[in-house]
N, C-alpha and C. Protein backbone atom coordinates (compact mmCIF):
# COMPACT_ATOMS: atom_id res chain seq x y z
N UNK A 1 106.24 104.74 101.04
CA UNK A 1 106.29 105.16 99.66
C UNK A 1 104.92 105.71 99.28
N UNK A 2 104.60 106.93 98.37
CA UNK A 2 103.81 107.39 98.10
C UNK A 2 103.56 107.30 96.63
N UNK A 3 102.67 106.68 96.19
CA UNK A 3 102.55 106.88 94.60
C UNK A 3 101.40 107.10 93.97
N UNK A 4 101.08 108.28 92.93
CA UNK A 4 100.26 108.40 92.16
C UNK A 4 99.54 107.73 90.91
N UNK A 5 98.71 107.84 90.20
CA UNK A 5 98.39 107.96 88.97
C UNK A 5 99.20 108.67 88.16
N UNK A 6 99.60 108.13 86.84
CA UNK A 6 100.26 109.05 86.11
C UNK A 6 99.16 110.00 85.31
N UNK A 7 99.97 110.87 85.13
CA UNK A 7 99.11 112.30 84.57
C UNK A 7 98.14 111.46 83.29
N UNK A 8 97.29 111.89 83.33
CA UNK A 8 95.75 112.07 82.26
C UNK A 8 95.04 110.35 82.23
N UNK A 9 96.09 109.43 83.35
CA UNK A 9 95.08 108.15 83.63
C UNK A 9 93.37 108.83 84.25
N UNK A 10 92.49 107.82 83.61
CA UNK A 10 91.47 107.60 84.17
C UNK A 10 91.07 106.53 84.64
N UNK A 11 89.95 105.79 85.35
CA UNK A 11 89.34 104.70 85.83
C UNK A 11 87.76 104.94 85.41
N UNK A 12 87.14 103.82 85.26
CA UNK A 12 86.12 103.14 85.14
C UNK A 12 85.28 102.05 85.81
N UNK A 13 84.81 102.36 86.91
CA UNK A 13 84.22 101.37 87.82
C UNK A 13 83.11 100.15 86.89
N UNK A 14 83.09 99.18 87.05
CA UNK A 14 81.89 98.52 86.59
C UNK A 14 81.37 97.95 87.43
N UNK A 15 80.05 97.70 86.96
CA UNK A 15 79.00 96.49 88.45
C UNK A 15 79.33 94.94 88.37
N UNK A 16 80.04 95.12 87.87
CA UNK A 16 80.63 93.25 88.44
C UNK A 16 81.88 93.52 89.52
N UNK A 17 82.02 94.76 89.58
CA UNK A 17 83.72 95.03 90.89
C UNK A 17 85.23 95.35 90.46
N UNK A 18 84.92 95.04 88.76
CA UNK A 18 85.97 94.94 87.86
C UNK A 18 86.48 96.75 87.77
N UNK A 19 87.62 97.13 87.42
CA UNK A 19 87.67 98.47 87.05
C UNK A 19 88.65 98.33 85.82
N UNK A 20 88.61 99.89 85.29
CA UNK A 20 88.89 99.64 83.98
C UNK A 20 90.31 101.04 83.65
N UNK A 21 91.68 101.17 83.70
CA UNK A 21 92.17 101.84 83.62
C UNK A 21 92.15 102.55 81.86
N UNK A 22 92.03 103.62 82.25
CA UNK A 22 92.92 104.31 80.81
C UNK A 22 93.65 105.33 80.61
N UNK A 23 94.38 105.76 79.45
CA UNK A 23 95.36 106.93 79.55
C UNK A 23 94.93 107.44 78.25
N UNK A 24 94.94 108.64 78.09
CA UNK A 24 94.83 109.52 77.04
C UNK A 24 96.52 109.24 75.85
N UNK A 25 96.07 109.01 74.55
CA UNK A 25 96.93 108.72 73.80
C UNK A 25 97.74 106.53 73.92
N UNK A 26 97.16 106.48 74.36
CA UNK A 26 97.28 104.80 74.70
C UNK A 26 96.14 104.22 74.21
N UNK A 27 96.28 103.22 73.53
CA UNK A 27 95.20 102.62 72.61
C UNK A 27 94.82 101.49 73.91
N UNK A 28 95.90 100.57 74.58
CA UNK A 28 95.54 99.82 75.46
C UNK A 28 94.80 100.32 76.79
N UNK A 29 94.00 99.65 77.47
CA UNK A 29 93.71 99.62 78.85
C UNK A 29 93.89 98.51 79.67
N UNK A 30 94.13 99.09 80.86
CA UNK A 30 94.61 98.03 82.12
C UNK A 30 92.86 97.44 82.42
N UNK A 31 92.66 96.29 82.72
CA UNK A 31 91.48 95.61 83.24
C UNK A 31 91.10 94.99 84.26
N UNK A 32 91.12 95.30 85.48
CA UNK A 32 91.53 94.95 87.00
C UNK A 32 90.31 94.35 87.41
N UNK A 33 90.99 93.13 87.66
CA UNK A 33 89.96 91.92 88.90
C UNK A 33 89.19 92.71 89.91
N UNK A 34 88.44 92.23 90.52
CA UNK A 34 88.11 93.09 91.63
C UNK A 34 89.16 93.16 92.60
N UNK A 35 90.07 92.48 92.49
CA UNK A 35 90.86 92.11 94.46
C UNK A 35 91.46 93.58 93.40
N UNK A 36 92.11 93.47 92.44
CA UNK A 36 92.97 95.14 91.99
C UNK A 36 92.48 96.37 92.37
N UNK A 37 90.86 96.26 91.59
CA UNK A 37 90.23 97.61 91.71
C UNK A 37 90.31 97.75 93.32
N UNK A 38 89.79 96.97 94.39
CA UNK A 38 89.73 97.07 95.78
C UNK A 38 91.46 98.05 96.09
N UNK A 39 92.50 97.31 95.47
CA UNK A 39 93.81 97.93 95.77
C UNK A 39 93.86 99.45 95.39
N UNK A 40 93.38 99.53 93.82
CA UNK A 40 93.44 101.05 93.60
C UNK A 40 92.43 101.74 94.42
N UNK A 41 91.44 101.40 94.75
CA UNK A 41 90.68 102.01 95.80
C UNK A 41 91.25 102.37 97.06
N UNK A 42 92.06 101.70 97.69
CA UNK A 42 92.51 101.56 98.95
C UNK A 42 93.45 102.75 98.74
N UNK A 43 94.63 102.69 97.31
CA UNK A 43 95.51 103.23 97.16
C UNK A 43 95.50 104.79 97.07
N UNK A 44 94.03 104.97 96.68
CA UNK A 44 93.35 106.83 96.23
C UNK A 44 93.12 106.85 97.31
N UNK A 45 91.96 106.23 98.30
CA UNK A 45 91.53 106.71 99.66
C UNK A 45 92.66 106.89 100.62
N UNK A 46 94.04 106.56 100.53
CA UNK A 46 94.89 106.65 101.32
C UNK A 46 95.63 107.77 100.86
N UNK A 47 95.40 108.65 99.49
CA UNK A 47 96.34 109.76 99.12
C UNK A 47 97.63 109.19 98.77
N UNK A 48 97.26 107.83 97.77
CA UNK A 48 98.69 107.25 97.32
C UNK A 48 99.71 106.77 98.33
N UNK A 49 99.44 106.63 99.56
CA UNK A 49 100.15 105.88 100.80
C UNK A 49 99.92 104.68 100.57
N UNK A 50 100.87 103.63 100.18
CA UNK A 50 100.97 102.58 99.79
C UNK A 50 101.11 101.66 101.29
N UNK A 51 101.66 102.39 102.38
CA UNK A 51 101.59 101.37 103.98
C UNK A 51 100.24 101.78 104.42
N UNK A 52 99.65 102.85 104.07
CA UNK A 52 98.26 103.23 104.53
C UNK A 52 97.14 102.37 103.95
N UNK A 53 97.21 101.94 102.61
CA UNK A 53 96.18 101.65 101.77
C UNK A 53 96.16 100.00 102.32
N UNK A 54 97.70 99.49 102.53
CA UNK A 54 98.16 98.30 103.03
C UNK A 54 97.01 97.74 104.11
N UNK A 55 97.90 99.11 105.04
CA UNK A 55 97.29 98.54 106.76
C UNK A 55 95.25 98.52 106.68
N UNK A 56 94.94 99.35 105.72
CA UNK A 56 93.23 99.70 105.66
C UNK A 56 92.99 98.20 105.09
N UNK A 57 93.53 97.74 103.55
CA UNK A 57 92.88 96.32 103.60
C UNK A 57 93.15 94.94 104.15
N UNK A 58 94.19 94.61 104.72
CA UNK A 58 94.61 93.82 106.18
C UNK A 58 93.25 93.97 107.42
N UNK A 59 93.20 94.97 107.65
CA UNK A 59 92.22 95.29 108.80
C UNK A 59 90.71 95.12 108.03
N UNK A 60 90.39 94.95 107.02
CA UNK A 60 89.18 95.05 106.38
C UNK A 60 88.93 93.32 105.87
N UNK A 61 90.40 92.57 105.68
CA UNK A 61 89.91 91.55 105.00
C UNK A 61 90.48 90.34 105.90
N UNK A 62 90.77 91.14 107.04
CA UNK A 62 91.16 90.32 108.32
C UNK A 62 92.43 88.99 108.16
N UNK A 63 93.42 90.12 106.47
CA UNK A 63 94.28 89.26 106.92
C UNK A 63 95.56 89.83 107.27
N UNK A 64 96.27 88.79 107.27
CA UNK A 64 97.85 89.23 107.45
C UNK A 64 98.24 90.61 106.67
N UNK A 65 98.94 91.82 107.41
CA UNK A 65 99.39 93.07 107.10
C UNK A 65 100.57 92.36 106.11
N UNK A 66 101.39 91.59 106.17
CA UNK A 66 103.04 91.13 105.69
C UNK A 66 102.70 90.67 104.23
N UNK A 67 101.22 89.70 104.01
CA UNK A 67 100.40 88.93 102.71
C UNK A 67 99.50 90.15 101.98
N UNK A 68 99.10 90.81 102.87
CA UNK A 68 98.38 92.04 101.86
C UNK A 68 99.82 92.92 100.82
N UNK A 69 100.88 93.23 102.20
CA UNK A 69 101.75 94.18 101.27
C UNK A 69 102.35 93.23 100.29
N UNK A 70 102.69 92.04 100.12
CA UNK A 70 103.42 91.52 98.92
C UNK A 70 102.76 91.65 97.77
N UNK A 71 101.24 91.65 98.37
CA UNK A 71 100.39 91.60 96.57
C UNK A 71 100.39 92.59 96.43
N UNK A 72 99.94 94.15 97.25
CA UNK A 72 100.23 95.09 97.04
C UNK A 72 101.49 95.79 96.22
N UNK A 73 102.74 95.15 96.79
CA UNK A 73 104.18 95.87 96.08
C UNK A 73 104.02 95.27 95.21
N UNK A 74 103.59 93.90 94.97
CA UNK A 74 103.83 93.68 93.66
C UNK A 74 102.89 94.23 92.00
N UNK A 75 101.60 94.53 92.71
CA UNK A 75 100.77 94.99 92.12
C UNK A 75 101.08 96.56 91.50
N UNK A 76 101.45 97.10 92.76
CA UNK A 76 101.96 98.49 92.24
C UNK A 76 103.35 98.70 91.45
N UNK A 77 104.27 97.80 91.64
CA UNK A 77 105.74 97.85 90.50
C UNK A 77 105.14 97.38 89.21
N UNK A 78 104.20 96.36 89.06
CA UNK A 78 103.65 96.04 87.31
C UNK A 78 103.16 97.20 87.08
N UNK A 79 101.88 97.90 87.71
CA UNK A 79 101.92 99.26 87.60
C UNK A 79 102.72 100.58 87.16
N UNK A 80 103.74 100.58 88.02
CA UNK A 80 104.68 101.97 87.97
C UNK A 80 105.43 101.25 86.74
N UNK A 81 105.91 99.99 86.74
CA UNK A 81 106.68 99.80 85.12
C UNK A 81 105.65 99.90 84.20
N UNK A 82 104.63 99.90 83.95
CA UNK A 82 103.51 100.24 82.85
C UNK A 82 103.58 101.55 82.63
N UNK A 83 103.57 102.27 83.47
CA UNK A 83 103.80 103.64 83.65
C UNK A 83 101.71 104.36 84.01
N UNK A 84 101.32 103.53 84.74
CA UNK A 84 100.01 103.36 84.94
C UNK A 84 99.61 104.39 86.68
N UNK A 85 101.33 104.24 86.93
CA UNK A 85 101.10 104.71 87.87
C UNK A 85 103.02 105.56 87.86
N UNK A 86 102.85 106.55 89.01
CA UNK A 86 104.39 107.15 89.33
C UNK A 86 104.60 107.61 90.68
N UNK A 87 106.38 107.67 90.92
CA UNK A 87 105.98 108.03 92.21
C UNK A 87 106.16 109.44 92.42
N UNK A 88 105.40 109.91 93.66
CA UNK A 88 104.54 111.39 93.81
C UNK A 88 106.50 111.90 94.63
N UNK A 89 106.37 113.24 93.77
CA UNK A 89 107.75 114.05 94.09
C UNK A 89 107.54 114.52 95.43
């Protein structure tokens, strides 16, 4: 599965590891732990490849590929139902 950012989201890195989502016309923002921001990181450097971004932090945090993707899918469906994120046509 491949999924994007929805159109006119931005991000906000901070120096504690935290990142900071926003959308143009949305008063709220998303406020991501570091283990998140690490995911949306993984998730852009992979071109929205959600088994790619998977297999990169498994191999990086030396754990289980099967325990990374559950937090992963689950991370990205709160996402795509926020509408924070969509999937790429």
């Amino acid at each position: 599965m491949r999924i994007l950012p929805s159109d006119g989201v931005t991000t906000t890195a901070l120096a504690d590891g935290r990142l900071t989502l926003r959308a143009e016309g949305r008063p709220a923002a998303v406020h991501c732990t570091p283990l998140a921001a690490t995911m949306w990181m993984a998730l852009r450097h992979s071109d929205g490849f959600v088994d790619l971004a998977v297999e990169s932090l498994a191999r990086g945090w030396g754990t289980e590929r099967a325990k990374v993707g559950a937090v992963m899918d689950a991370w990205c469906a709160r996402l795509l139902a926020g509408g924070w994120l969509r999937p790429a046509l």
